[in-house]
Protein backbone atom coordinates (compact mmCIF):
# COMPACT_ATOMS: atom_id res chain seq x y z
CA UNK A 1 -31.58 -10.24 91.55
CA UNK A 2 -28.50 -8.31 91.96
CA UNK A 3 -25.81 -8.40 94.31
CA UNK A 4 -24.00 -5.62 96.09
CA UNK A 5 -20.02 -6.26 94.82
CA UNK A 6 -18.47 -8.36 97.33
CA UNK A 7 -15.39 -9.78 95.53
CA UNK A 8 -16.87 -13.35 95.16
CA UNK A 9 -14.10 -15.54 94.24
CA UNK A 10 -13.91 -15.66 90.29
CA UNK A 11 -12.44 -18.41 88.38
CA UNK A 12 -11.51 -18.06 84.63
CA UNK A 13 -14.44 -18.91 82.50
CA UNK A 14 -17.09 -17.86 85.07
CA UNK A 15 -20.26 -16.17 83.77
CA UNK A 16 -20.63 -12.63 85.75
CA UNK A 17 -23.75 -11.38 86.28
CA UNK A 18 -24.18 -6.88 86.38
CA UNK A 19 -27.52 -6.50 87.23
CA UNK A 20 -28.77 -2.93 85.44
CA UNK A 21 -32.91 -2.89 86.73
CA UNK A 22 -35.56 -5.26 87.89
CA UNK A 23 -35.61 -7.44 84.35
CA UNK A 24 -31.92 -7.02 82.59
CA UNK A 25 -28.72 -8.04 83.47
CA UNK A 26 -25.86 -7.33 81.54
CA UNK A 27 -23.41 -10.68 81.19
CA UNK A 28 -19.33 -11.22 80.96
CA UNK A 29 -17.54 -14.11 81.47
CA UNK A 30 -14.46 -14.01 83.61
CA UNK A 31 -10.72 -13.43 82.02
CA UNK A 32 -8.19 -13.87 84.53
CA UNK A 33 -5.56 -11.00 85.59
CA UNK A 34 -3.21 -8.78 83.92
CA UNK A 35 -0.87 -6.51 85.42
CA UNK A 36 -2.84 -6.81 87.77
CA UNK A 37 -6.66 -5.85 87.04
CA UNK A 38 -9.26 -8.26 86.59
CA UNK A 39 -10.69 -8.68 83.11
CA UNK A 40 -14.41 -9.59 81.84
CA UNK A 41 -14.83 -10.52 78.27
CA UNK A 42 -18.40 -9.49 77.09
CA UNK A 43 -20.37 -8.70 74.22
CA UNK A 44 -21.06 -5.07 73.51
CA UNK A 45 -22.98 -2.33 71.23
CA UNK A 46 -21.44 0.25 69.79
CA UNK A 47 -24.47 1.84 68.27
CA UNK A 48 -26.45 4.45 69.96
CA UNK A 49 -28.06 3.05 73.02
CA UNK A 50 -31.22 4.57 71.78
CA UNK A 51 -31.55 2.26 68.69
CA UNK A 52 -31.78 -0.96 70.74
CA UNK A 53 -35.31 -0.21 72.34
CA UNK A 54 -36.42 1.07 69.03
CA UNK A 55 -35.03 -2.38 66.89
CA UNK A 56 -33.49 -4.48 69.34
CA UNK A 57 -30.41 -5.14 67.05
CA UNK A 58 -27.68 -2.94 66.55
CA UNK A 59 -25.26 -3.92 63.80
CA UNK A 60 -21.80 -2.96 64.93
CA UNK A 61 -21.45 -4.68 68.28
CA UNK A 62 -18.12 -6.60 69.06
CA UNK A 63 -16.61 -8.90 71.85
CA UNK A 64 -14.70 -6.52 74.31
CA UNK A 65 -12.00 -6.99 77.33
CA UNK A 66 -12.39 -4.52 79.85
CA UNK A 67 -11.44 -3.93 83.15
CA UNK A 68 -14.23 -6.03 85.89
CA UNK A 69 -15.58 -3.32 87.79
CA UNK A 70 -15.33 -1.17 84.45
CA UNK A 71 -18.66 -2.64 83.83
CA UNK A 72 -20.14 -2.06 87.21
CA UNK A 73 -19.74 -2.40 90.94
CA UNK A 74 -22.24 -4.69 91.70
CA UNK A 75 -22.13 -8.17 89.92
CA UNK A 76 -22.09 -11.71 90.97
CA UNK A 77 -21.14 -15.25 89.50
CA UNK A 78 -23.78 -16.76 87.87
CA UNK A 79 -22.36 -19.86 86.06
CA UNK A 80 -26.66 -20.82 85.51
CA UNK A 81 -26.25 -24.05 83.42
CA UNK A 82 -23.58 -25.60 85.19
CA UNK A 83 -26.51 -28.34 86.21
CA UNK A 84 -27.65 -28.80 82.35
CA UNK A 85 -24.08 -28.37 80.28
CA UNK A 86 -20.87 -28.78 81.63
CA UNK A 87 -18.41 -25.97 81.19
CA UNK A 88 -15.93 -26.13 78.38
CA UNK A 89 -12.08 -25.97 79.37
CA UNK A 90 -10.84 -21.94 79.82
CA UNK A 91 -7.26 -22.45 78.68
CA UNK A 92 -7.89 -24.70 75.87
CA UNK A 93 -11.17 -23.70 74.41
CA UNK A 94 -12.76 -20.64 76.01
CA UNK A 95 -9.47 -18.29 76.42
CA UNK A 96 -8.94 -19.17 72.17
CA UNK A 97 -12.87 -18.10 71.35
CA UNK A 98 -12.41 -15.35 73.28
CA UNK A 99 -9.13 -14.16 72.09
CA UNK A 100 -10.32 -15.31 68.04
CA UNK A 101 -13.56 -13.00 68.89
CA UNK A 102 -12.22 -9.76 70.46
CA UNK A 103 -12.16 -6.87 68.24
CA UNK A 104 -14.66 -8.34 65.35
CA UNK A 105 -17.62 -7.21 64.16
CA UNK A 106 -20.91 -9.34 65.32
CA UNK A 107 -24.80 -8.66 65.30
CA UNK A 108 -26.12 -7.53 68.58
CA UNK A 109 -29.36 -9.34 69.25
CA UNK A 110 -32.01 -8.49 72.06
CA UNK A 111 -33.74 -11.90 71.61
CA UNK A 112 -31.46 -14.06 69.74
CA UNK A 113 -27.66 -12.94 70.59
CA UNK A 114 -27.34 -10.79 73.56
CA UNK A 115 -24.49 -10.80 76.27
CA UNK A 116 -25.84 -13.72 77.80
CA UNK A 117 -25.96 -15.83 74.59
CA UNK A 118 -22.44 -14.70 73.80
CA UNK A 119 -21.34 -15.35 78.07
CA UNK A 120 -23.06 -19.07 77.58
CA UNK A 121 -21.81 -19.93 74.47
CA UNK A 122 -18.32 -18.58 75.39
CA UNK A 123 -18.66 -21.20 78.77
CA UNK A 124 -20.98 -23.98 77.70
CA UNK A 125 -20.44 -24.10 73.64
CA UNK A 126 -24.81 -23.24 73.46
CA UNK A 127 -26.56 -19.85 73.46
CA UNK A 128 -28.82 -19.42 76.03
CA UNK A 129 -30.47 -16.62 77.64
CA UNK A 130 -32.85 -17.09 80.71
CA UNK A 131 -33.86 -13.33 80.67
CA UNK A 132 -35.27 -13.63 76.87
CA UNK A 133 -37.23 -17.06 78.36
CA UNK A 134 -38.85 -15.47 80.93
CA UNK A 135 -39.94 -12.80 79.03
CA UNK A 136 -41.51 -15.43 76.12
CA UNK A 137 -43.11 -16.51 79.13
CA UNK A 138 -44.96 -13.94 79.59
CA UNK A 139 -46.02 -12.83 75.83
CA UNK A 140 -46.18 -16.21 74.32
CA UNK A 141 -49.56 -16.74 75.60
CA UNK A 142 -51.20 -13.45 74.13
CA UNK A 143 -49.37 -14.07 70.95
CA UNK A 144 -51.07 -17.50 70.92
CA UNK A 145 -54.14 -15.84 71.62
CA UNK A 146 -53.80 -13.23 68.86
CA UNK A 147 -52.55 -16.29 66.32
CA UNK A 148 -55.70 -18.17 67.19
CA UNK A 149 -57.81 -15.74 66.44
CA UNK A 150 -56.15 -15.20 63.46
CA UNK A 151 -55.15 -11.23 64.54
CA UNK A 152 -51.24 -11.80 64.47
């Protein structure tokens, strides 16, 4: 899934990918430069790390610049609904949400507003999050089981 870092060519408004293991990736979308350095805007938790397996929410979570590799080494563009939704302006509608965003207070997520909602919804205008479907994929049909049955 992951790439090692090999400075693909990033345009403002791109969705980078960090892969962290075989099912997560972490998710920023792509600044622009100042003084030099590379910025990635991205959605992060500032609650313990250990309270996200436990709940999958943490409650003080906020949109963060930071430097590119800051993040991680290995990454790659991954601009995944280019196909479905085309991507909004950067200068005129992304750069503003992103700018209106950093610093605030927002609900971290797992399954309903994770760094990939907030990366797609900062480039397309909809929260989406291929990660979450594919793992719905896989327990939706044991859920269905269980509601069938009348167990869940």
């Amino acid at each position: 899934m992951g790439l090692k870092h090999s400075n693909p060519k990033l345009f403002p408004g791109d969705i980078v990918e960090y892969p962290r293991n075989k099912y997560f990736s972490h998710f920023a979308v792509y600044y622009g430069e100042k003084d030099n350095v590379s910025y990635v805007a991205h959605l992060t938790s500032r609650d313990s790390d250990s309270k996200l397996p436990l709940y999958g929410r943490a409650l003080r979570a906020e949109v963060k610049l930071d430097p590119l590799e800051m993040l991680g080494d290995k990454y790659k563009v991954n601009n995944m609904l280019d196909d479905a939704y085309p991507p909004r302006d950067f200068h005129s509608v992304v750069k503003p949400a992103i700018d209106d965003l950093i610093g605030c207070k927002v609900t971290f997520d797992i399954l309903f507003h994770n760094s990939e909602h907030q990366a797609t919804s900062f480039r397309y205008g909809v929260k989406k999050s291929a990660q979450i479907d594919r793992i719905y994929e896989h327990i939706m049909p044991s859920w269905k089981k269980l509601f069938d049955e009348k167990k869940l």
